[in-house]
PDB file of N, CA and C in Angstrom:
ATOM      1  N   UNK A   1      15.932 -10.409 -25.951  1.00  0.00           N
ATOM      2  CA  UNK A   1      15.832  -9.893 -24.596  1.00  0.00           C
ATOM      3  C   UNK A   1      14.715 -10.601 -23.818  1.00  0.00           C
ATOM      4  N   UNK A   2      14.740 -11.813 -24.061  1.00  0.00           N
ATOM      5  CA  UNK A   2      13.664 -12.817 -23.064  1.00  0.00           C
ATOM      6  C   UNK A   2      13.600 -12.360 -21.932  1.00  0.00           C
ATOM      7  N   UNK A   3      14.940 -12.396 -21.266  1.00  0.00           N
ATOM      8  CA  UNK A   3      15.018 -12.514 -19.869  1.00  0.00           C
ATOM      9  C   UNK A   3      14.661 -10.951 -19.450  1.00  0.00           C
ATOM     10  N   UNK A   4      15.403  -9.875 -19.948  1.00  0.00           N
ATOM     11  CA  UNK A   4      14.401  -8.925 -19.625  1.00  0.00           C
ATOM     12  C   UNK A   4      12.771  -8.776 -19.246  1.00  0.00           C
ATOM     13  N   UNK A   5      12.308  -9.405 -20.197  1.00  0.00           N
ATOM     14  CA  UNK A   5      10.794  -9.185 -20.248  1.00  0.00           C
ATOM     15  C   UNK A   5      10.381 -10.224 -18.798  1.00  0.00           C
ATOM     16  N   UNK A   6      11.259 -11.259 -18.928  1.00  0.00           N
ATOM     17  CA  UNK A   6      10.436 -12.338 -18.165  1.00  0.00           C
ATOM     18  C   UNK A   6      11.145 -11.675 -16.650  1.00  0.00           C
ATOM     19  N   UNK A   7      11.537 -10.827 -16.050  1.00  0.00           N
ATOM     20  CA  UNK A   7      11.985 -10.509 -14.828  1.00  0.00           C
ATOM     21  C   UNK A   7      10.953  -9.083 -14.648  1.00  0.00           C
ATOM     22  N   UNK A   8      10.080  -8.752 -15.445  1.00  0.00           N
ATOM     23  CA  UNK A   8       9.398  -7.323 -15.559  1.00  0.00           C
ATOM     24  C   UNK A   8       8.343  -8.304 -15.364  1.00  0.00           C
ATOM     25  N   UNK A   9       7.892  -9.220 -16.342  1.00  0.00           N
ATOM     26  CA  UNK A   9       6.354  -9.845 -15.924  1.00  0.00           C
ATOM     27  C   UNK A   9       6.570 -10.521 -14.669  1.00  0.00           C
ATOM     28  N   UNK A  10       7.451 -11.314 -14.189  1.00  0.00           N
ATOM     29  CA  UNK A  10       7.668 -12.130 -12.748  1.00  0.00           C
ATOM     30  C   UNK A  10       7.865 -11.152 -12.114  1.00  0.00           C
ATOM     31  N   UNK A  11       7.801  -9.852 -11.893  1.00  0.00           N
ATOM     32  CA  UNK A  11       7.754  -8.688 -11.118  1.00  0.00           C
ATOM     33  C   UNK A  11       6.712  -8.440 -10.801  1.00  0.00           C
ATOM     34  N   UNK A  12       5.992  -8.371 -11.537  1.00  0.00           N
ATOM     35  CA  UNK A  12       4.214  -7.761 -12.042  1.00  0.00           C
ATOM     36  C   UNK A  12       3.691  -8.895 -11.794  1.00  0.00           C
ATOM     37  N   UNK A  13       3.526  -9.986 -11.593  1.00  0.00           N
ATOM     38  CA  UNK A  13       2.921 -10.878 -10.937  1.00  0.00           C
ATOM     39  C   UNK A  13       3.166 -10.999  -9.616  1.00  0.00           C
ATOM     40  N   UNK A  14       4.469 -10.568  -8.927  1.00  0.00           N
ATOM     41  CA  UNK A  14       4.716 -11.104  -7.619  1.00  0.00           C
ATOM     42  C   UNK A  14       3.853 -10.008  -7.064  1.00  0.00           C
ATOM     43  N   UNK A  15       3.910  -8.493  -7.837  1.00  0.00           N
ATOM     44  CA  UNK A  15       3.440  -7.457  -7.073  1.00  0.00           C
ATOM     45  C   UNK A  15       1.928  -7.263  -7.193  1.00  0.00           C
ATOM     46  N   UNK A  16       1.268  -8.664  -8.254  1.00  0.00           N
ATOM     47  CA  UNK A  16      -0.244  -8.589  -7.582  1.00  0.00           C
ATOM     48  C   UNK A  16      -0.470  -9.516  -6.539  1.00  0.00           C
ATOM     49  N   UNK A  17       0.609 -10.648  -6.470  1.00  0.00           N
ATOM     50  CA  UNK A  17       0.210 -11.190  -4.961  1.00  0.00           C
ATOM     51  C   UNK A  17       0.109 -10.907  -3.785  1.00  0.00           C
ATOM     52  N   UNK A  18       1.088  -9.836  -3.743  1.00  0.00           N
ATOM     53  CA  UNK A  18       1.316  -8.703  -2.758  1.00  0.00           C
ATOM     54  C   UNK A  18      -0.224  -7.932  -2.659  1.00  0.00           C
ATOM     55  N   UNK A  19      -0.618  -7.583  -3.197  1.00  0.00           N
ATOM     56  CA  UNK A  19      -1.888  -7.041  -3.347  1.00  0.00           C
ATOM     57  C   UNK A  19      -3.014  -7.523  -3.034  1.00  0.00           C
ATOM     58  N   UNK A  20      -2.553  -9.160  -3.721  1.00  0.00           N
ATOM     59  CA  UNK A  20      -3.581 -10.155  -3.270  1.00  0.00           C
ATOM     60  C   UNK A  20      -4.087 -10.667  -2.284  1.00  0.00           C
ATOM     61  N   UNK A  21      -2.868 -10.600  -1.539  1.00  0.00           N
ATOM     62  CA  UNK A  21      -2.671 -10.883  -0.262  1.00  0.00           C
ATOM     63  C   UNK A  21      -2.868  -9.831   0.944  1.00  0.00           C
ATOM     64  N   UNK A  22      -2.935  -8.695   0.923  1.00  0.00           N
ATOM     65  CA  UNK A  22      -2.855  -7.505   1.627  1.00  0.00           C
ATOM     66  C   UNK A  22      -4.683  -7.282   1.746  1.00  0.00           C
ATOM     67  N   UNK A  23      -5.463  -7.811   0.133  1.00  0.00           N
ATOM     68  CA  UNK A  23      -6.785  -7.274   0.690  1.00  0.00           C
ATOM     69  C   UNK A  23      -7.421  -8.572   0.998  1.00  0.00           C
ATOM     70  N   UNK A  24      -7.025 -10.191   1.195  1.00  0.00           N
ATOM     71  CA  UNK A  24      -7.328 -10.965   1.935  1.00  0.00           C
ATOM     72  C   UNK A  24      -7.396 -10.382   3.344  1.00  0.00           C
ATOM     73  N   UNK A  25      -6.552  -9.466   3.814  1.00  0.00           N
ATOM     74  CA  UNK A  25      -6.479  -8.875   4.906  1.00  0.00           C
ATOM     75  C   UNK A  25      -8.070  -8.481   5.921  1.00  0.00           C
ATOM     76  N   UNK A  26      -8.398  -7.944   4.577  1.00  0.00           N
ATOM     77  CA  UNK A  26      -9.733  -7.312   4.721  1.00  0.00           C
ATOM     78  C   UNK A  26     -11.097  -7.891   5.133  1.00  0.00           C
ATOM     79  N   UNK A  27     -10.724  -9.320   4.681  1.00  0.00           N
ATOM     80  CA  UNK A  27     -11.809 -10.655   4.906  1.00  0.00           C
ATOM     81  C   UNK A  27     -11.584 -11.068   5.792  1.00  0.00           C
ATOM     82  N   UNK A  28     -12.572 -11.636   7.144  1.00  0.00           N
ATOM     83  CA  UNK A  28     -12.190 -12.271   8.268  1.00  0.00           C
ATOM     84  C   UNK A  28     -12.124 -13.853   7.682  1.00  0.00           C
ATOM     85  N   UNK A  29     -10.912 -14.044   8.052  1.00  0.00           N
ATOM     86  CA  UNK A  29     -10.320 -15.556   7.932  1.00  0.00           C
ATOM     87  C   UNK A  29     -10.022 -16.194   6.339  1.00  0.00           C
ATOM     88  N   UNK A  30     -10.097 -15.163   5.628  1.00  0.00           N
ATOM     89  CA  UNK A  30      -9.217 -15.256   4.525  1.00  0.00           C
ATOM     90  C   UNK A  30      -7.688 -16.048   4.382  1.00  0.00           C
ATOM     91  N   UNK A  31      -7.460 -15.350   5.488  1.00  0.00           N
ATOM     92  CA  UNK A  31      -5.822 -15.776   5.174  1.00  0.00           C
ATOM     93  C   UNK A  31      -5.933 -17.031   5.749  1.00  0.00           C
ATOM     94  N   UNK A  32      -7.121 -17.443   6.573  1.00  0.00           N
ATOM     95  CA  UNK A  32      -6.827 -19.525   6.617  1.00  0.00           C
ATOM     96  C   UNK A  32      -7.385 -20.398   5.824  1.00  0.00           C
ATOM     97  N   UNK A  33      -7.935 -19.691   4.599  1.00  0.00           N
ATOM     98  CA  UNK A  33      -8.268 -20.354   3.233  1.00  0.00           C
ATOM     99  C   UNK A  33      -7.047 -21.018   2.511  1.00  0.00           C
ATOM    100  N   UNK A  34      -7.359 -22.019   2.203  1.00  0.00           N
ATOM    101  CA  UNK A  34      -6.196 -22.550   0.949  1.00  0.00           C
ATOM    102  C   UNK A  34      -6.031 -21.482   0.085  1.00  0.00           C
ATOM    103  N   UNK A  35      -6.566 -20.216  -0.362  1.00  0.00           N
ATOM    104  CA  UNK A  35      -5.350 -19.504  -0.976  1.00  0.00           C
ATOM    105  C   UNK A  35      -4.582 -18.345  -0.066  1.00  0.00           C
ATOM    106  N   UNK A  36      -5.539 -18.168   0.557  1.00  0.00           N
ATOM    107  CA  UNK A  36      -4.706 -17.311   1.741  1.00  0.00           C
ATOM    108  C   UNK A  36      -3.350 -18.422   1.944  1.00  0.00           C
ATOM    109  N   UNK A  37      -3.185 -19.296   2.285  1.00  0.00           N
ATOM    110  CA  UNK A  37      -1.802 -19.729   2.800  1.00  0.00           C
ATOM    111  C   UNK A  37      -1.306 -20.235   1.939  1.00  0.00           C
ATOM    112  N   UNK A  38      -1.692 -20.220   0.716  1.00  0.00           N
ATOM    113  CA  UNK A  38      -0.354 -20.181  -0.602  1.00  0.00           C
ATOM    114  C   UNK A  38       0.110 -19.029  -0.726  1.00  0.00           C
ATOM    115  N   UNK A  39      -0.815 -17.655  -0.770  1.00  0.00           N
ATOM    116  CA  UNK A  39      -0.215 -16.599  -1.079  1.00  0.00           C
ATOM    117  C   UNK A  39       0.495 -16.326   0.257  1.00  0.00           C
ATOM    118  N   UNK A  40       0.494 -16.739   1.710  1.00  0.00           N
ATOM    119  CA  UNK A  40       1.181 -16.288   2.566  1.00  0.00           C
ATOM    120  C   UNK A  40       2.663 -16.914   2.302  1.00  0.00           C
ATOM    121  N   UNK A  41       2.085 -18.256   1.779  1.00  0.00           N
ATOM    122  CA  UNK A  41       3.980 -18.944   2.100  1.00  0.00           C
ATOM    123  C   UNK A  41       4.950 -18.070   0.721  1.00  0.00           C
ATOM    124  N   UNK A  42       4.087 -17.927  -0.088  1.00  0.00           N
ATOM    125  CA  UNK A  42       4.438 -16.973  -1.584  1.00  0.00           C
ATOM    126  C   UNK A  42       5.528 -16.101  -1.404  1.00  0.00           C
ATOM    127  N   UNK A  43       4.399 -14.537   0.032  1.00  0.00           N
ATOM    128  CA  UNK A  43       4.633 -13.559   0.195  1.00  0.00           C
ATOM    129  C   UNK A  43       5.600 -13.152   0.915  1.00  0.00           C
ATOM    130  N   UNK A  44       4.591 -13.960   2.398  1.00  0.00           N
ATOM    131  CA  UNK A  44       5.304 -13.374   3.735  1.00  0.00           C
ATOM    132  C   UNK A  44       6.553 -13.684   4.043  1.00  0.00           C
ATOM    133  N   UNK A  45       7.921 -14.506   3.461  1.00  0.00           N
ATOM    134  CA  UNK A  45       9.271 -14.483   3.635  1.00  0.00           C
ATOM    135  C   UNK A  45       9.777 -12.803   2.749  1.00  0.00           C
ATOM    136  N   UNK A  46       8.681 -11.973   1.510  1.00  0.00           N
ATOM    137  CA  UNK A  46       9.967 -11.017   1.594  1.00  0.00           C
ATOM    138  C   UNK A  46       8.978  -9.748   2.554  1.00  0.00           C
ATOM    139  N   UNK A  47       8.046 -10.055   2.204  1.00  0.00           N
ATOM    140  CA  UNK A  47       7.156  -8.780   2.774  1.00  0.00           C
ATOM    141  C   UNK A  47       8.037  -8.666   4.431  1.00  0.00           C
ATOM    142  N   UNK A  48       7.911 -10.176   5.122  1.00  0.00           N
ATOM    143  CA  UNK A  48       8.425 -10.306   6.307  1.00  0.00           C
ATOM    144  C   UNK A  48       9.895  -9.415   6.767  1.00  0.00           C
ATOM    145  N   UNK A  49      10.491  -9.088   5.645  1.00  0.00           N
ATOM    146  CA  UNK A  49      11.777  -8.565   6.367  1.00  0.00           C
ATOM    147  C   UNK A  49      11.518  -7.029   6.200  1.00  0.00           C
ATOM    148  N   UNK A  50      10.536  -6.446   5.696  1.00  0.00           N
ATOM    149  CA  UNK A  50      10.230  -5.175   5.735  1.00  0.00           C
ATOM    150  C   UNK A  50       9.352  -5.052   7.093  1.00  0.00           C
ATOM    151  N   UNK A  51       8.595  -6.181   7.327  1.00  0.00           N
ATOM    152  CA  UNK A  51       7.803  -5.713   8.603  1.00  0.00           C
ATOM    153  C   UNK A  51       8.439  -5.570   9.617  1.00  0.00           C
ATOM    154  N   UNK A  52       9.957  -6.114   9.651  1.00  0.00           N
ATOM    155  CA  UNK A  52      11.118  -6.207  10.914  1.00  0.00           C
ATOM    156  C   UNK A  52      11.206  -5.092  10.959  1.00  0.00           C
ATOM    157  N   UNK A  53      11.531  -4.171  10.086  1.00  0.00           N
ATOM    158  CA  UNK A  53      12.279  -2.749  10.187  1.00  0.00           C
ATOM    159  C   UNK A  53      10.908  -1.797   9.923  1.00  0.00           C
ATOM    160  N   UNK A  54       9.870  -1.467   9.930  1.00  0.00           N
ATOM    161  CA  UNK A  54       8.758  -0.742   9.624  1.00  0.00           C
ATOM    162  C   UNK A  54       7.868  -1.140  10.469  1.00  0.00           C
ATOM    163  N   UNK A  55       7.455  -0.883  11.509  1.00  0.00           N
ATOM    164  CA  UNK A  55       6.518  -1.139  12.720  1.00  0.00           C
ATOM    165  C   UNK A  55       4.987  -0.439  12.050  1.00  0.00           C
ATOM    166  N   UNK A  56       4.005  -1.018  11.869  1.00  0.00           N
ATOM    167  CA  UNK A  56       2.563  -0.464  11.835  1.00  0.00           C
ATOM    168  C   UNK A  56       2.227   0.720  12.227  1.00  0.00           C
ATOM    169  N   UNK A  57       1.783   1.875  11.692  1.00  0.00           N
ATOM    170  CA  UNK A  57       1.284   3.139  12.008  1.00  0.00           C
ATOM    171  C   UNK A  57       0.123   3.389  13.108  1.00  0.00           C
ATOM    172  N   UNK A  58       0.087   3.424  14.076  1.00  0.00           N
ATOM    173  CA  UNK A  58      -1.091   2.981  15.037  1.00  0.00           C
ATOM    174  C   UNK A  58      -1.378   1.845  15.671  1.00  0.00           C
ATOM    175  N   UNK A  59      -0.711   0.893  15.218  1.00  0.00           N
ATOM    176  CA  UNK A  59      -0.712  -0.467  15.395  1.00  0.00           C
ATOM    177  C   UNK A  59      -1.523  -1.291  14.766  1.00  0.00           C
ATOM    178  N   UNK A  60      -2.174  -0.147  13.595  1.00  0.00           N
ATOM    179  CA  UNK A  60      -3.269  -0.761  12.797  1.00  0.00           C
ATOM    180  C   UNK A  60      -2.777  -0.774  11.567  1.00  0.00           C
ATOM    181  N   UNK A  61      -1.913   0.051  10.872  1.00  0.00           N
ATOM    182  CA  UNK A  61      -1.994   0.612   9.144  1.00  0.00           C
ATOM    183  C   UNK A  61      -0.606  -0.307   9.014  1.00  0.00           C
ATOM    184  N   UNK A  62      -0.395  -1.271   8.441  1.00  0.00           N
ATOM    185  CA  UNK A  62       0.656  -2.063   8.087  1.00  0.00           C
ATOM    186  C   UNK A  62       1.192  -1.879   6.709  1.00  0.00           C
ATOM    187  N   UNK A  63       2.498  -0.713   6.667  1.00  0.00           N
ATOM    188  CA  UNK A  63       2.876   0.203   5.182  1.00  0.00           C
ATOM    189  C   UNK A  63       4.404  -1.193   4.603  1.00  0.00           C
ATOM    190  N   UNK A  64       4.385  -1.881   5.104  1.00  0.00           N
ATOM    191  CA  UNK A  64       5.455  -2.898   4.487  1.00  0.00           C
ATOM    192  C   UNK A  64       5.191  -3.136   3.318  1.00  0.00           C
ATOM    193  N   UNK A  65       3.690  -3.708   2.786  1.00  0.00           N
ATOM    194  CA  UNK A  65       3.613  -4.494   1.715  1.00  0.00           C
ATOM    195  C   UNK A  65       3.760  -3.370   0.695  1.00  0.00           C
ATOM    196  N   UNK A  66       3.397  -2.156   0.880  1.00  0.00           N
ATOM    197  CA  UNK A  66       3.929  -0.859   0.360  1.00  0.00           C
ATOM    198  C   UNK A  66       4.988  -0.834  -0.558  1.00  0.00           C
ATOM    199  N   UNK A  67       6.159  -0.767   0.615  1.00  0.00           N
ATOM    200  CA  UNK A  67       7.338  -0.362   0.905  1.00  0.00           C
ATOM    201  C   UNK A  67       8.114  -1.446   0.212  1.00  0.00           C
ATOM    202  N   UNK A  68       7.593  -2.676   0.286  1.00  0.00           N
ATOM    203  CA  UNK A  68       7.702  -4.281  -0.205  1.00  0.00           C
ATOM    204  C   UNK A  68       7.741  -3.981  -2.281  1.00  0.00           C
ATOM    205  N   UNK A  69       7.096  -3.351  -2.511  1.00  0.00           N
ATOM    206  CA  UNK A  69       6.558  -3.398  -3.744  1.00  0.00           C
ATOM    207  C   UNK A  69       7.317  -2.309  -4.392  1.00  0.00           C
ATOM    208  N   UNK A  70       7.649  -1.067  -3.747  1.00  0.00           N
ATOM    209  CA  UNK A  70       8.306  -0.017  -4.542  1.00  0.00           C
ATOM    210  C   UNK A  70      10.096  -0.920  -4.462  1.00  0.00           C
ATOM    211  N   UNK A  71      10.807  -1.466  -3.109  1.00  0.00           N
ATOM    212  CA  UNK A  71      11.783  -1.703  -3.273  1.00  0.00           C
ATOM    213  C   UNK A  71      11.886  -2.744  -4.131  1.00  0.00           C
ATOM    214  N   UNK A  72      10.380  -3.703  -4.496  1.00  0.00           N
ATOM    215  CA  UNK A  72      10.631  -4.724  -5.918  1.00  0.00           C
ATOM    216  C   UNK A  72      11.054  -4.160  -7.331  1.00  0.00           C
ATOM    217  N   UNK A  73      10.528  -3.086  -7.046  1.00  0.00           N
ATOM    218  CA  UNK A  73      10.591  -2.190  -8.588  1.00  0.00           C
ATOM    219  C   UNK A  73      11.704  -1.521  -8.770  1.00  0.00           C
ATOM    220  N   UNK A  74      12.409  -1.367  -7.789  1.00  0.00           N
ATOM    221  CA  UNK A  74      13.564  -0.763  -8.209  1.00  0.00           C
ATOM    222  C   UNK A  74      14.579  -1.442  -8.650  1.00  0.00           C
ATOM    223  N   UNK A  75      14.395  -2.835  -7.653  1.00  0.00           N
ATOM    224  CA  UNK A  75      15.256  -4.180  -8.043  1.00  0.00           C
ATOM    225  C   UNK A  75      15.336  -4.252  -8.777  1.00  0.00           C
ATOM    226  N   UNK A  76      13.808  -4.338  -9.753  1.00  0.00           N
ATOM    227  CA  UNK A  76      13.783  -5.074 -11.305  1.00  0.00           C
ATOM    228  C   UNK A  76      14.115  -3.905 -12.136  1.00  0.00           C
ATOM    229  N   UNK A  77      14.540  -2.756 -11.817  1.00  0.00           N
ATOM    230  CA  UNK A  77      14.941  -1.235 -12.466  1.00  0.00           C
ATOM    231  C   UNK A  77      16.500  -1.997 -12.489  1.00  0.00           C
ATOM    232  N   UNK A  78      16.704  -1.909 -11.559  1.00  0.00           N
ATOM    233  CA  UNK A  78      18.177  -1.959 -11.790  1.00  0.00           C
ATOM    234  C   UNK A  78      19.005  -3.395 -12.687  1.00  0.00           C
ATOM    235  N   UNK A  79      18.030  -4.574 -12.190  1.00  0.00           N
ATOM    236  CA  UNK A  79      18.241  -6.030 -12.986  1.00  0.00           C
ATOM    237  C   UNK A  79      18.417  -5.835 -14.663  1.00  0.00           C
ATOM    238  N   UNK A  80      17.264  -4.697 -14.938  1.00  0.00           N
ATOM    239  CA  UNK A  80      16.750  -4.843 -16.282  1.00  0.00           C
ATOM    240  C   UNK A  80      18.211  -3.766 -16.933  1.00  0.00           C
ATOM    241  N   UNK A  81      18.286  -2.654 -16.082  1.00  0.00           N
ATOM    242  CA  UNK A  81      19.229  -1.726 -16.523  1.00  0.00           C
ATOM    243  C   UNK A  81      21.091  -2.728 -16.661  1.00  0.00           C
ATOM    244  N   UNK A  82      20.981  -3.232 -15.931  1.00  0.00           N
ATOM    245  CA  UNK A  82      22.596  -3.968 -15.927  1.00  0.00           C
ATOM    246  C   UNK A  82      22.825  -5.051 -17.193  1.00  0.00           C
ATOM    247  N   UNK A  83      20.764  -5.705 -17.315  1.00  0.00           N
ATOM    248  CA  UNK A  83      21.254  -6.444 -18.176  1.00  0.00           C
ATOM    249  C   UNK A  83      21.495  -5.842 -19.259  1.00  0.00           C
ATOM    250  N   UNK A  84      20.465  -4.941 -19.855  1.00  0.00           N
ATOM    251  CA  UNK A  84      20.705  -3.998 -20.948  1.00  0.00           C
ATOM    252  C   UNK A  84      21.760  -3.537 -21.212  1.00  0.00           C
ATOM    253  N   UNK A  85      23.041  -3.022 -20.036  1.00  0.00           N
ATOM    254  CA  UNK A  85      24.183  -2.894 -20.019  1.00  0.00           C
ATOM    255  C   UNK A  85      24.772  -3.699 -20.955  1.00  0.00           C
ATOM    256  N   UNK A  86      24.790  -4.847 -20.251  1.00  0.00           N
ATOM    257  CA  UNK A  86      25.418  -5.983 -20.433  1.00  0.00           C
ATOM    258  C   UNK A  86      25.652  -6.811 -21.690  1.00  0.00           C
ATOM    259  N   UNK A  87      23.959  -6.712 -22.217  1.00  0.00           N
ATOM    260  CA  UNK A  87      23.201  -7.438 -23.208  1.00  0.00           C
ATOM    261  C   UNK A  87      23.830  -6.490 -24.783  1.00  0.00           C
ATOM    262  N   UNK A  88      23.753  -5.198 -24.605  1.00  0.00           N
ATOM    263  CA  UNK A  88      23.596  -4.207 -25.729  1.00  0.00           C
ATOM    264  C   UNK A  88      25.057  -3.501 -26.042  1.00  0.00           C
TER     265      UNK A  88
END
C-alpha cells in the first residue's frame, strides 16, 4: 500500500505549506522573499479557487486557507478509501 501512504504524507506536507504560507502572512514582506514566492506559486493556484467563492470576514480574516485544508482532507479520505476499495 505505497501509494496509500504516499498520498496521506503528500497531503501532510501540502497542508504545512498552507500553513506556511498563511503565517508568512503575518511578516511584512514575507511573501516577496524567495520562499514566500515558492510557497505562493506552490499554494495560491488551489487556495485561489476557494478565495473566489469565500470573501474575507471583515475584509480582514481570510478563512480559505482553512476551508483549503479541510476540503484536502477529505479528498485524501476519499482517494485512500477507493483505493483500499480497490486494492483489498
Amino acid at each position: 500500500m505505497f501509494i496509500y501512504g504516499f498520498i496521506g504524507t503528500a497531503a501532510n506536507v501540502y497542508s504545512y505549506l498552507i500553513i506556511g504560507y498563511v503565517l508568512l502572512s503575518w511578516f511584512p514582506n514575507a511573501r516577496e522573499s524567495a520562499i514566500g514566492q515558492i510557497l505562493g506559486r506552490l499554494v495560491e493556484p488551489y487556495v485561489g479557487i476557494f478565495r473566489r467563492f469565500i470573501p474575507p470576514i471583515g475584509g480582514i480574516l481570510d478563512l480559505s486557507p482553512i476551508i483549503a485544508i479541510f476540503a484536502l482532507r477529505f479528498i485524501v479520505i476519499g482517494l485512500q478509501s477507493v483505493l483500499e476499495f480497490l486494492l483489498l
